[in-house]
PDB file of N, CA and C in Angstrom:
ATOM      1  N   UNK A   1      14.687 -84.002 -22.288  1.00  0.00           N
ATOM      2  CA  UNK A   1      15.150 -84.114 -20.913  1.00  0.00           C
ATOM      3  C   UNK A   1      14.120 -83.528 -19.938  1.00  0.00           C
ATOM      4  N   UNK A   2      13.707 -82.158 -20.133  1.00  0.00           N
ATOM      5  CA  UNK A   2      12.802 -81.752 -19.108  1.00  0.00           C
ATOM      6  C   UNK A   2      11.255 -82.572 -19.545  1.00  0.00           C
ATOM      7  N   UNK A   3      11.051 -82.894 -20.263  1.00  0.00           N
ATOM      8  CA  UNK A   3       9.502 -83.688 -20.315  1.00  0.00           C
ATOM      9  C   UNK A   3       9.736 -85.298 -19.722  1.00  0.00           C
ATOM     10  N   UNK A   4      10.595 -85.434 -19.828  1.00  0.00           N
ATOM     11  CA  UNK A   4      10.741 -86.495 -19.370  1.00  0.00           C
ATOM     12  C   UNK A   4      11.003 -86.544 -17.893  1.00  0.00           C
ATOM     13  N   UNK A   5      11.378 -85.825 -17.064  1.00  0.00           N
ATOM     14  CA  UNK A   5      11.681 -85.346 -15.761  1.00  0.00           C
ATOM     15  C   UNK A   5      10.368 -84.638 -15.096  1.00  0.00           C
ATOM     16  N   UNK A   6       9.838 -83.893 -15.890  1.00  0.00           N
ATOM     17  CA  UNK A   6       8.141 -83.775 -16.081  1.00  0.00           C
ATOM     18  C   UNK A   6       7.269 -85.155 -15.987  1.00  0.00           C
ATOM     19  N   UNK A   7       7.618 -85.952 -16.726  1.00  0.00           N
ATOM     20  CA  UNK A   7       6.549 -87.085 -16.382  1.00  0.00           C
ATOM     21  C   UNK A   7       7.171 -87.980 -15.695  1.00  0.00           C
ATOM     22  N   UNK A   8       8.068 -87.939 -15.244  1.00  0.00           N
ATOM     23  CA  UNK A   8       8.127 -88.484 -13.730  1.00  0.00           C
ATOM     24  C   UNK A   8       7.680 -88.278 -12.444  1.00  0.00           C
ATOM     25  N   UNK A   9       7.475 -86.665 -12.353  1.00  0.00           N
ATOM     26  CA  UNK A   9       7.427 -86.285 -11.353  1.00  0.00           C
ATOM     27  C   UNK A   9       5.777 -86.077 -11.072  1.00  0.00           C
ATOM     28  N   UNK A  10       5.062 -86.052 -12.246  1.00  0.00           N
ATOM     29  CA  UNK A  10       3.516 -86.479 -12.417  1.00  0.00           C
ATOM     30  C   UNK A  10       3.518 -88.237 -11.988  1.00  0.00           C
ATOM     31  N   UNK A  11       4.478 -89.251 -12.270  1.00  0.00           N
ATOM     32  CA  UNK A  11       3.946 -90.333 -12.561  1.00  0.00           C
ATOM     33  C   UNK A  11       4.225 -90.821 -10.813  1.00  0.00           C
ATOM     34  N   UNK A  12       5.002 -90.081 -10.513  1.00  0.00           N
ATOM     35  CA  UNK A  12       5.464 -90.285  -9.027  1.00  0.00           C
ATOM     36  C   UNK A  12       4.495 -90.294  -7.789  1.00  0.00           C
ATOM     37  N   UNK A  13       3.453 -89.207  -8.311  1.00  0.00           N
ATOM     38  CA  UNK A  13       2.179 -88.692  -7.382  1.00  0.00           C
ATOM     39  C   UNK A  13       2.622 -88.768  -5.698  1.00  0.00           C
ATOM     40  N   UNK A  14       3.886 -87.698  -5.958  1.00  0.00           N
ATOM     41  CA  UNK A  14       4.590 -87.251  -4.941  1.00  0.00           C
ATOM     42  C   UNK A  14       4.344 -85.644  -4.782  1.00  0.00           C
ATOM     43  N   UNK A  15       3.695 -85.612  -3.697  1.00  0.00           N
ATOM     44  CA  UNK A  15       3.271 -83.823  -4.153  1.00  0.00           C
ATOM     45  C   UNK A  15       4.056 -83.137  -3.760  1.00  0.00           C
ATOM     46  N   UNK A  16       5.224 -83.948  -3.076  1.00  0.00           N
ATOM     47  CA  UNK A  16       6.298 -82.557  -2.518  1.00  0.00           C
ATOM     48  C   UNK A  16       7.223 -82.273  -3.719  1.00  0.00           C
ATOM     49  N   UNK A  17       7.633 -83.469  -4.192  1.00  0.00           N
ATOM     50  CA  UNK A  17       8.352 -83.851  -5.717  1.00  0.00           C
ATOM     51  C   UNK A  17       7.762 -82.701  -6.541  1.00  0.00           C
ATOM     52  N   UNK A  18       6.471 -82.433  -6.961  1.00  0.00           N
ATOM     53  CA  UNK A  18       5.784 -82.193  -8.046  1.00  0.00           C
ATOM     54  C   UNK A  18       5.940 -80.277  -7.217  1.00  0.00           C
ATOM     55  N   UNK A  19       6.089 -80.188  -5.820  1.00  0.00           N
ATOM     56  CA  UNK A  19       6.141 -78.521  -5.788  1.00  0.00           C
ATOM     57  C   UNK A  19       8.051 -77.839  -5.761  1.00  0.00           C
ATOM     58  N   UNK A  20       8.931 -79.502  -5.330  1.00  0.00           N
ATOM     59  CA  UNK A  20       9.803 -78.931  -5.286  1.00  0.00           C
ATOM     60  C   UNK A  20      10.026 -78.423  -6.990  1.00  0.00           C
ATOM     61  N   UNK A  21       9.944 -79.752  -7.447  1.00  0.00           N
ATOM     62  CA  UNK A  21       9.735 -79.335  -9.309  1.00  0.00           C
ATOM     63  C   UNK A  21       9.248 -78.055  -9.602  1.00  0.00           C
ATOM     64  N   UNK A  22       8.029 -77.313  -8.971  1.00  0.00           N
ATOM     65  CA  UNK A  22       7.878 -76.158  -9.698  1.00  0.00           C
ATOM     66  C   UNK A  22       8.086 -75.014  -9.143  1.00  0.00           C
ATOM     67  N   UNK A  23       8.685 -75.388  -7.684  1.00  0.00           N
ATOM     68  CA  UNK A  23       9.631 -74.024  -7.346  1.00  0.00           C
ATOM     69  C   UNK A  23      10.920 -73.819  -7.939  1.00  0.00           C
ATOM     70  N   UNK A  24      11.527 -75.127  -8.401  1.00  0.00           N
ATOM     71  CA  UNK A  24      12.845 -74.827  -8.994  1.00  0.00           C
ATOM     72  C   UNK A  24      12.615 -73.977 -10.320  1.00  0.00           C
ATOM     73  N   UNK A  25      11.633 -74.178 -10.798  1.00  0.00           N
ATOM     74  CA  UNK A  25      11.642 -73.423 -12.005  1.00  0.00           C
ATOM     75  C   UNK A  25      11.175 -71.899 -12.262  1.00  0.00           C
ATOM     76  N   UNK A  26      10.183 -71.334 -11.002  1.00  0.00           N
ATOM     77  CA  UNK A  26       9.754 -70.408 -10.394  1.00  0.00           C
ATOM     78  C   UNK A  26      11.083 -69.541  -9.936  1.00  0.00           C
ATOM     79  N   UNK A  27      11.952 -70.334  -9.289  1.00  0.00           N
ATOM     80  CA  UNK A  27      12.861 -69.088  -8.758  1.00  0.00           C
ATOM     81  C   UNK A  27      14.067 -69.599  -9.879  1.00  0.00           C
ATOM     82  N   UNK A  28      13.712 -69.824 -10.625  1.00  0.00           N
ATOM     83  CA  UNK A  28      15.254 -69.482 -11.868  1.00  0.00           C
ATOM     84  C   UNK A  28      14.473 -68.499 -12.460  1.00  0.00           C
ATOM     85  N   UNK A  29      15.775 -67.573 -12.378  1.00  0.00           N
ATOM     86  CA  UNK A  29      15.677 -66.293 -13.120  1.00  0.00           C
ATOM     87  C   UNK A  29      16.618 -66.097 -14.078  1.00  0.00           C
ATOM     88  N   UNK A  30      16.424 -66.068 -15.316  1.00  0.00           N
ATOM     89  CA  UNK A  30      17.334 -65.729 -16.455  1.00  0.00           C
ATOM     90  C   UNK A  30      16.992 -63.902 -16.616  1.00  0.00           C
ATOM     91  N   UNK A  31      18.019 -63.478 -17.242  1.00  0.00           N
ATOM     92  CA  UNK A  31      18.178 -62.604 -18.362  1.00  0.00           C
ATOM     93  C   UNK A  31      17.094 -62.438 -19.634  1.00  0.00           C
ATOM     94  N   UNK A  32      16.609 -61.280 -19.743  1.00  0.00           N
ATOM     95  CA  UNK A  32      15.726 -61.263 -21.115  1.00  0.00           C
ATOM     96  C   UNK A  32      16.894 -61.373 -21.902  1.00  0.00           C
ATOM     97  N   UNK A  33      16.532 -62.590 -23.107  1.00  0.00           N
ATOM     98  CA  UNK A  33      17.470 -62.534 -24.196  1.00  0.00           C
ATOM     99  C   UNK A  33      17.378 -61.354 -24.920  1.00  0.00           C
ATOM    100  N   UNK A  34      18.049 -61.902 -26.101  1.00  0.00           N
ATOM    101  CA  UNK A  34      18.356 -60.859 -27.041  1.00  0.00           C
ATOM    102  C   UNK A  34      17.003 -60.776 -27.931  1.00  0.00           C
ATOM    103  N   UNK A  35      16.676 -59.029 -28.001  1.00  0.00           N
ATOM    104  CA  UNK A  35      15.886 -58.658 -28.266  1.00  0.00           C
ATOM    105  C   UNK A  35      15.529 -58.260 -29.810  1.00  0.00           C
ATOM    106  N   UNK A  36      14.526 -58.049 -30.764  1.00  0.00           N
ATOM    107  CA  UNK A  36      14.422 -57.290 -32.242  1.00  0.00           C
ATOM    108  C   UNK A  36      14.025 -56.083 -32.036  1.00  0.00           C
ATOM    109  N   UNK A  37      14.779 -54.854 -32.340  1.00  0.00           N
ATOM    110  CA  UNK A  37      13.906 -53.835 -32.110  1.00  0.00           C
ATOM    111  C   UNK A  37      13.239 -53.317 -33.197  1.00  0.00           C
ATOM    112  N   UNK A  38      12.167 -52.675 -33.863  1.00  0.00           N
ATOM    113  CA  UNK A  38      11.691 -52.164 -34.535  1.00  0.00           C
ATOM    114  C   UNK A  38      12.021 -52.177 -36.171  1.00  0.00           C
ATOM    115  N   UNK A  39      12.783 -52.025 -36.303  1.00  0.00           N
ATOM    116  CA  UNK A  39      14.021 -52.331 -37.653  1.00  0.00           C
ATOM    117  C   UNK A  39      14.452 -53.689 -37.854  1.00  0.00           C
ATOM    118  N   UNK A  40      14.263 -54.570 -37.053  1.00  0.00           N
ATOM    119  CA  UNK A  40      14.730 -56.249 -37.247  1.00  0.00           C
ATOM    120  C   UNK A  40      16.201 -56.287 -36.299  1.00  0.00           C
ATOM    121  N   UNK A  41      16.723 -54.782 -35.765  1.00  0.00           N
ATOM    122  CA  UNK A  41      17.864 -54.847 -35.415  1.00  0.00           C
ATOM    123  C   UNK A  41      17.983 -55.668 -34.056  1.00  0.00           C
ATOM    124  N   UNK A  42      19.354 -56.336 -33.620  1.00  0.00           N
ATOM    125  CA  UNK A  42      19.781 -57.065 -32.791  1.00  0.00           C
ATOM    126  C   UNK A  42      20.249 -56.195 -31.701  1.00  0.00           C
ATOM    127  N   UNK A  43      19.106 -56.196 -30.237  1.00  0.00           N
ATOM    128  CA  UNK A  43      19.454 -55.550 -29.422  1.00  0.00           C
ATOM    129  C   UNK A  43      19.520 -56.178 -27.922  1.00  0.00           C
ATOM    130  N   UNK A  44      20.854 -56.087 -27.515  1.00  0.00           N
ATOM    131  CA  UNK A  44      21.523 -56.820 -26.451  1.00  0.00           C
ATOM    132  C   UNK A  44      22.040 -56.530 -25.029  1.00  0.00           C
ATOM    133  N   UNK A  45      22.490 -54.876 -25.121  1.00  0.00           N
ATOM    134  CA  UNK A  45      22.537 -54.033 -23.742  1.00  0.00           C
ATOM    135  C   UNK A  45      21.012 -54.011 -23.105  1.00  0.00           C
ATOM    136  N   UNK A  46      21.379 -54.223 -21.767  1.00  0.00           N
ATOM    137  CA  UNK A  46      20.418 -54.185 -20.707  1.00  0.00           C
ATOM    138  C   UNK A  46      19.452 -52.988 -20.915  1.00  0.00           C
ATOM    139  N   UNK A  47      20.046 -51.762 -21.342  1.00  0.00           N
ATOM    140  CA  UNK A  47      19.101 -50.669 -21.335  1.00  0.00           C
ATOM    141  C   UNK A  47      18.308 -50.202 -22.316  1.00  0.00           C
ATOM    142  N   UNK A  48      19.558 -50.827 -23.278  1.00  0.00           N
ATOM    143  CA  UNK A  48      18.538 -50.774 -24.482  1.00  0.00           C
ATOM    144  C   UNK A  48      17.134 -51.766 -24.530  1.00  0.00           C
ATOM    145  N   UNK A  49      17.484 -52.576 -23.814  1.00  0.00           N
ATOM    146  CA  UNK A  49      16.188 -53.754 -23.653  1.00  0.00           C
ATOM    147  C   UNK A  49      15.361 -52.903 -23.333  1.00  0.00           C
ATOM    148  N   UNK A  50      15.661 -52.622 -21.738  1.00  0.00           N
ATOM    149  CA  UNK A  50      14.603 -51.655 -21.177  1.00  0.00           C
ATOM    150  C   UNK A  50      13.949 -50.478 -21.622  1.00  0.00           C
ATOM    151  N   UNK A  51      14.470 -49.892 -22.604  1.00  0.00           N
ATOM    152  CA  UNK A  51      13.988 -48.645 -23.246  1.00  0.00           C
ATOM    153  C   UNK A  51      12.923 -49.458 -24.793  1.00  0.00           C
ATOM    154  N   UNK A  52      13.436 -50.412 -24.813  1.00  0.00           N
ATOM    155  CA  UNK A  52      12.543 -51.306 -26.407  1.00  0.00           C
ATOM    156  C   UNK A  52      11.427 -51.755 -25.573  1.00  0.00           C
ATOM    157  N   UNK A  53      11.398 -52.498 -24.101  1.00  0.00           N
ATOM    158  CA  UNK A  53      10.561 -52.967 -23.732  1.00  0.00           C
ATOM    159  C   UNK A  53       9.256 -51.643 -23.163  1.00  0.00           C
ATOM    160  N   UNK A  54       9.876 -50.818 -22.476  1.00  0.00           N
ATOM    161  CA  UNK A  54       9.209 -49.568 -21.607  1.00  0.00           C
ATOM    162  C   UNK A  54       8.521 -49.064 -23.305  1.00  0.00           C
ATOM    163  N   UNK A  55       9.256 -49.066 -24.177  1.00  0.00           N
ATOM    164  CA  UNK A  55       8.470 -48.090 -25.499  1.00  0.00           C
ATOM    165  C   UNK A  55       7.187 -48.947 -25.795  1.00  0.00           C
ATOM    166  N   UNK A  56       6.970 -50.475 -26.107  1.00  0.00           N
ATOM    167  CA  UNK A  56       6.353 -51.481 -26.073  1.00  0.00           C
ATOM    168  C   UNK A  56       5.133 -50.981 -25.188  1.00  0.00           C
ATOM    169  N   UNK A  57       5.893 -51.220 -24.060  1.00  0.00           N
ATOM    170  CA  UNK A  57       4.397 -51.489 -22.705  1.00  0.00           C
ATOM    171  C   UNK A  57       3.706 -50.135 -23.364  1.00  0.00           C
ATOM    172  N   UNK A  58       4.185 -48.917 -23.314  1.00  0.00           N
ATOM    173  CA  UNK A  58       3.498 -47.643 -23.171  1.00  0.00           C
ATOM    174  C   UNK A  58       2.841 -47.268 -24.359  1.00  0.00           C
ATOM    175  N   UNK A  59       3.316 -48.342 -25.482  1.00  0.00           N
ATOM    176  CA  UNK A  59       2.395 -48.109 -26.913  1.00  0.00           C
ATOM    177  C   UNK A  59       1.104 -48.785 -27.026  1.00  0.00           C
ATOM    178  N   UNK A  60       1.268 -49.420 -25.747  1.00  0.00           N
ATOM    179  CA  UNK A  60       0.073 -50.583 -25.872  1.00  0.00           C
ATOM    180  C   UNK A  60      -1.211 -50.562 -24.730  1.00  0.00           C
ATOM    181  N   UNK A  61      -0.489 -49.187 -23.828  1.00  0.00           N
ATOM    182  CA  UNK A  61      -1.450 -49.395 -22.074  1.00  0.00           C
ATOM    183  C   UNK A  61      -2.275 -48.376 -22.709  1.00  0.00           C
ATOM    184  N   UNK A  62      -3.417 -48.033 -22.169  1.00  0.00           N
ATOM    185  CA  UNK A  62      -4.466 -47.140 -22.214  1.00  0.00           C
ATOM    186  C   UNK A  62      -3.957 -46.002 -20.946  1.00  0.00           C
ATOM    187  N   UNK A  63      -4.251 -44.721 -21.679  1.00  0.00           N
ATOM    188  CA  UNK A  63      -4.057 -43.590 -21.163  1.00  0.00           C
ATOM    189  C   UNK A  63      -5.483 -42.968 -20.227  1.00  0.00           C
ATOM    190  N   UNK A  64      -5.209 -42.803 -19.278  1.00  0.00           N
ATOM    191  CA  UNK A  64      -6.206 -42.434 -18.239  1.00  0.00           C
ATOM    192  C   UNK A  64      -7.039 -41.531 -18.315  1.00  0.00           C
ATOM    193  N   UNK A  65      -8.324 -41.400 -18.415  1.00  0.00           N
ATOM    194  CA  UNK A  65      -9.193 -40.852 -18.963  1.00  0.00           C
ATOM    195  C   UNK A  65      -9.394 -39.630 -17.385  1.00  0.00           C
ATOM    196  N   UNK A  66      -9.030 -39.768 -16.507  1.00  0.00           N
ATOM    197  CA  UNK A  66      -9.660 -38.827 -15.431  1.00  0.00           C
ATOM    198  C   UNK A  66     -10.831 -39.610 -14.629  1.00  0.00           C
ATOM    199  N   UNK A  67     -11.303 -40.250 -15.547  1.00  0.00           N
ATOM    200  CA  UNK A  67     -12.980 -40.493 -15.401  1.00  0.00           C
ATOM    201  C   UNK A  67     -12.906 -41.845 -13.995  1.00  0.00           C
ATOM    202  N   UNK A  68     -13.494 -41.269 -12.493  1.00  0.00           N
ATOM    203  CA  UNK A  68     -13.573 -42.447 -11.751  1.00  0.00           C
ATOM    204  C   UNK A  68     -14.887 -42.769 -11.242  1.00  0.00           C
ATOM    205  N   UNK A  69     -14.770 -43.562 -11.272  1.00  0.00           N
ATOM    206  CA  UNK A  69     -16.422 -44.551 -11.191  1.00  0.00           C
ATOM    207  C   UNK A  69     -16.710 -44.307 -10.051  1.00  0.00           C
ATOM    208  N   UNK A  70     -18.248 -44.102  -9.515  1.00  0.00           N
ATOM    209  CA  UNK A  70     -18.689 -43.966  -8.490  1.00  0.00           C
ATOM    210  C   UNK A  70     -19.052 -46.055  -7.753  1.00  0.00           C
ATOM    211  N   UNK A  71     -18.685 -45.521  -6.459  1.00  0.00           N
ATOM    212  CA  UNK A  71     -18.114 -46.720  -5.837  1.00  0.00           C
ATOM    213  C   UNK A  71     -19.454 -46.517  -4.885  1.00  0.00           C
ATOM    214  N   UNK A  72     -20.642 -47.277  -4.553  1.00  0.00           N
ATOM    215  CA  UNK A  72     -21.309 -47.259  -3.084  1.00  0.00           C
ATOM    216  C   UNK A  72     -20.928 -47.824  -2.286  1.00  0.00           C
ATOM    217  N   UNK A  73     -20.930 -47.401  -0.953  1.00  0.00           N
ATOM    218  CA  UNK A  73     -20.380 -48.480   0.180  1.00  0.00           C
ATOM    219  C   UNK A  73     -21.456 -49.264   0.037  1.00  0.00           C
ATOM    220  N   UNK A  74     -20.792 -50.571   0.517  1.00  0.00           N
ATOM    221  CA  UNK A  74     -21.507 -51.928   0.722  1.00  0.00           C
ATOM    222  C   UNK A  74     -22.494 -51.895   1.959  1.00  0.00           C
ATOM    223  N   UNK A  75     -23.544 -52.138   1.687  1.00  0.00           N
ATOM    224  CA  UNK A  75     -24.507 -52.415   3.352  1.00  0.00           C
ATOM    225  C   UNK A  75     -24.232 -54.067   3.520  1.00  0.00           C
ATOM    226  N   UNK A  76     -24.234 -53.807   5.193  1.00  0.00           N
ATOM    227  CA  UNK A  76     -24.320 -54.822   5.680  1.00  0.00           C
ATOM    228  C   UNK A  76     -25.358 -55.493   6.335  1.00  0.00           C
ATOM    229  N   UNK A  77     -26.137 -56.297   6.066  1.00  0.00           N
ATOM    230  CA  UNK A  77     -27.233 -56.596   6.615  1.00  0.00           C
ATOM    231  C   UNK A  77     -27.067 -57.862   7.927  1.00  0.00           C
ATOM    232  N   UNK A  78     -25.970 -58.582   8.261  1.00  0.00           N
ATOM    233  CA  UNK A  78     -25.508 -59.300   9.221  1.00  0.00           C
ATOM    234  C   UNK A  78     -24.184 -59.122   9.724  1.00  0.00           C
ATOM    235  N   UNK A  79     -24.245 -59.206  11.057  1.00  0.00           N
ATOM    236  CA  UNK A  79     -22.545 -58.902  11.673  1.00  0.00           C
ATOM    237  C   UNK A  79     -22.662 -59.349  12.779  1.00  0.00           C
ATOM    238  N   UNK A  80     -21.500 -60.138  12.878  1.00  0.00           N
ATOM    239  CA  UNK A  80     -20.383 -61.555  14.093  1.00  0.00           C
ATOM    240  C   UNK A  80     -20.588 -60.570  15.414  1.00  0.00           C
ATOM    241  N   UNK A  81     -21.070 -61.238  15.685  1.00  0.00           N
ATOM    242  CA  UNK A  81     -20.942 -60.388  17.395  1.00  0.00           C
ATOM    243  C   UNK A  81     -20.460 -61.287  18.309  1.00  0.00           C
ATOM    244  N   UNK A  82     -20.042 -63.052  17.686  1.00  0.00           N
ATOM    245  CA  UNK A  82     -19.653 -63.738  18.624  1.00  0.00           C
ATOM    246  C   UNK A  82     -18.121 -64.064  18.881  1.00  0.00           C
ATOM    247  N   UNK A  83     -17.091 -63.120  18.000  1.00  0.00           N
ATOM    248  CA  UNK A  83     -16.166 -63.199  17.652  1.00  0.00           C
ATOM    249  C   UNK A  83     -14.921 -62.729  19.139  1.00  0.00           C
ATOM    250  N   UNK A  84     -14.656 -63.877  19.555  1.00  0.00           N
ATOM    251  CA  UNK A  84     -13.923 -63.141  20.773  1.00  0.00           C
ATOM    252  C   UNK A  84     -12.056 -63.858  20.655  1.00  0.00           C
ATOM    253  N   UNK A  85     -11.391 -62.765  20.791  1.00  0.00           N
ATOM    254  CA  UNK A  85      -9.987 -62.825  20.489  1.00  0.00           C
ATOM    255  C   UNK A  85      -9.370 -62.834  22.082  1.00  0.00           C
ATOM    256  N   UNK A  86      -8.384 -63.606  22.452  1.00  0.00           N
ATOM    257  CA  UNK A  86      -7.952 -63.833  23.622  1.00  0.00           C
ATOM    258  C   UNK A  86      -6.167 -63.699  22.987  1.00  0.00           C
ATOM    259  N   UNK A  87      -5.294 -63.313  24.185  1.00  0.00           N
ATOM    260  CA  UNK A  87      -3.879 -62.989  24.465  1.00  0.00           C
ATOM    261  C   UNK A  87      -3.586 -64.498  23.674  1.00  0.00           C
ATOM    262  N   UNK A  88      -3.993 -65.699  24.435  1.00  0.00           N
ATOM    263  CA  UNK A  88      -3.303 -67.082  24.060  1.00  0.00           C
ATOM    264  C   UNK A  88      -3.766 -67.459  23.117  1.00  0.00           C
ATOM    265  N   UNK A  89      -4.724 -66.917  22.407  1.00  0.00           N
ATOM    266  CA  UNK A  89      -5.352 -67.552  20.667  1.00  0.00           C
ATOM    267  C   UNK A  89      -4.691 -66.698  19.707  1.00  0.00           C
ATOM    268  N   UNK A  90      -4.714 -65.583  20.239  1.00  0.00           N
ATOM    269  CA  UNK A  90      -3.483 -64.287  18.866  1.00  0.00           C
ATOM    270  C   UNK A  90      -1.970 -65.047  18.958  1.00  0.00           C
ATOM    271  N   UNK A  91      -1.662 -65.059  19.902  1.00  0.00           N
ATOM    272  CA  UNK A  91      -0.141 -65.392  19.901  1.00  0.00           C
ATOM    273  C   UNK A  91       0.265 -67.016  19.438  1.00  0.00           C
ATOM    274  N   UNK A  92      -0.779 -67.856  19.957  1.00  0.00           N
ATOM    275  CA  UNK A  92      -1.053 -69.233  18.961  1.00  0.00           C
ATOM    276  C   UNK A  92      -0.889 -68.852  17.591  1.00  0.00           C
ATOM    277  N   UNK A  93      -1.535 -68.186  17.110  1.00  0.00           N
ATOM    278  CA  UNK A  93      -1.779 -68.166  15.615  1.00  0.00           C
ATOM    279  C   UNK A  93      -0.359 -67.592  15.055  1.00  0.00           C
ATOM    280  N   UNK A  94       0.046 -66.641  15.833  1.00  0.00           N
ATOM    281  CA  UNK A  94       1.377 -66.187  15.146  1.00  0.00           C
ATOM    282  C   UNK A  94       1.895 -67.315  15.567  1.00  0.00           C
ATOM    283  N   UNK A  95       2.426 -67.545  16.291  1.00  0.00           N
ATOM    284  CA  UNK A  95       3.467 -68.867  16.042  1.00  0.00           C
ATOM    285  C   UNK A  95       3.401 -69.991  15.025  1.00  0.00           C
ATOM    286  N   UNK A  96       2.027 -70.226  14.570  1.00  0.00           N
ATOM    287  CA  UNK A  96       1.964 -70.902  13.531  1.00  0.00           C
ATOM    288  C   UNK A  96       2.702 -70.542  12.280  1.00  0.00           C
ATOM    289  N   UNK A  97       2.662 -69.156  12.240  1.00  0.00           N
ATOM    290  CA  UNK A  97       3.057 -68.264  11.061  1.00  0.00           C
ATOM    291  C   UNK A  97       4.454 -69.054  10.517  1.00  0.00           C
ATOM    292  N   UNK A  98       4.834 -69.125   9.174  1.00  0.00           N
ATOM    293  CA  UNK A  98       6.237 -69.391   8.514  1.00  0.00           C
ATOM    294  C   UNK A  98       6.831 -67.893   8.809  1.00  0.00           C
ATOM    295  N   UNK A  99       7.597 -67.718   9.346  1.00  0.00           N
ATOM    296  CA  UNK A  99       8.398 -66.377   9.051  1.00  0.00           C
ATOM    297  C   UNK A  99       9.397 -66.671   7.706  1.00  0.00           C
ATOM    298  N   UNK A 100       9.154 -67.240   6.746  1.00  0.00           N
ATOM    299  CA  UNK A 100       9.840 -67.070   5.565  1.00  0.00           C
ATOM    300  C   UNK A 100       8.815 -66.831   4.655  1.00  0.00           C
ATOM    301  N   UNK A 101       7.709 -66.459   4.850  1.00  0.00           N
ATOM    302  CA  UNK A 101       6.889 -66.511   4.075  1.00  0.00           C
ATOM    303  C   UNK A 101       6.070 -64.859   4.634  1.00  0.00           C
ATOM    304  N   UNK A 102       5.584 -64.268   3.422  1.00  0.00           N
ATOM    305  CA  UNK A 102       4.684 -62.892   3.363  1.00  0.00           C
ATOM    306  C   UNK A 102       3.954 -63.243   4.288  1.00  0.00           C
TER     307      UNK A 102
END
């Protein structure tokens, strides 16, 4: 069913088709299923997830050494001096803005 609904929506070469298609699937949010913990055991409470998953991440991340890299500032060897911002070009641009969007 979904591959087939998949190659429609490729065969359609409809690009709104092809983003509504992959926002629907973007904002479905399921539940982490049911989990194995360590023992083969069947684990299904929410917290227990979270405590199998949090043990996971933290067995696997690298522990912070202290050690931070020396960073040089960047030189700049050219800079815009023709750049001029006006009241009616800022407020243009915001209005363009989606306010549903970051």
């Amino acid at each position: 069913m979904v591959l087939q609904e998949e190659q429609e929506v490729v065969c359609s070469r409809n690009l709104g088709s092809f983003y509504r298609y992959i926002n629907k699937w973007r904002s479905h949010r399921e539940a982490v299923g049911v989990l194995l913990d360590d023992s083969g055991g069947i684990v299904t409470s929410n917290r227990d997830k979270a405590n199998d998953l949090n043990a996971y991440y933290a067995s696997v991340s690298v522990i912070d050494n202290g050690y931070m890299p020396v960073c040089h500032s960047p030189t700049f060897k050219k800079t815009i001096e023709t750049v001029v911002f006006s009241e009616r070009g800022v407020a243009a641009a915001i209005n363009k803005l989606k306010p549903n969007l970051s």
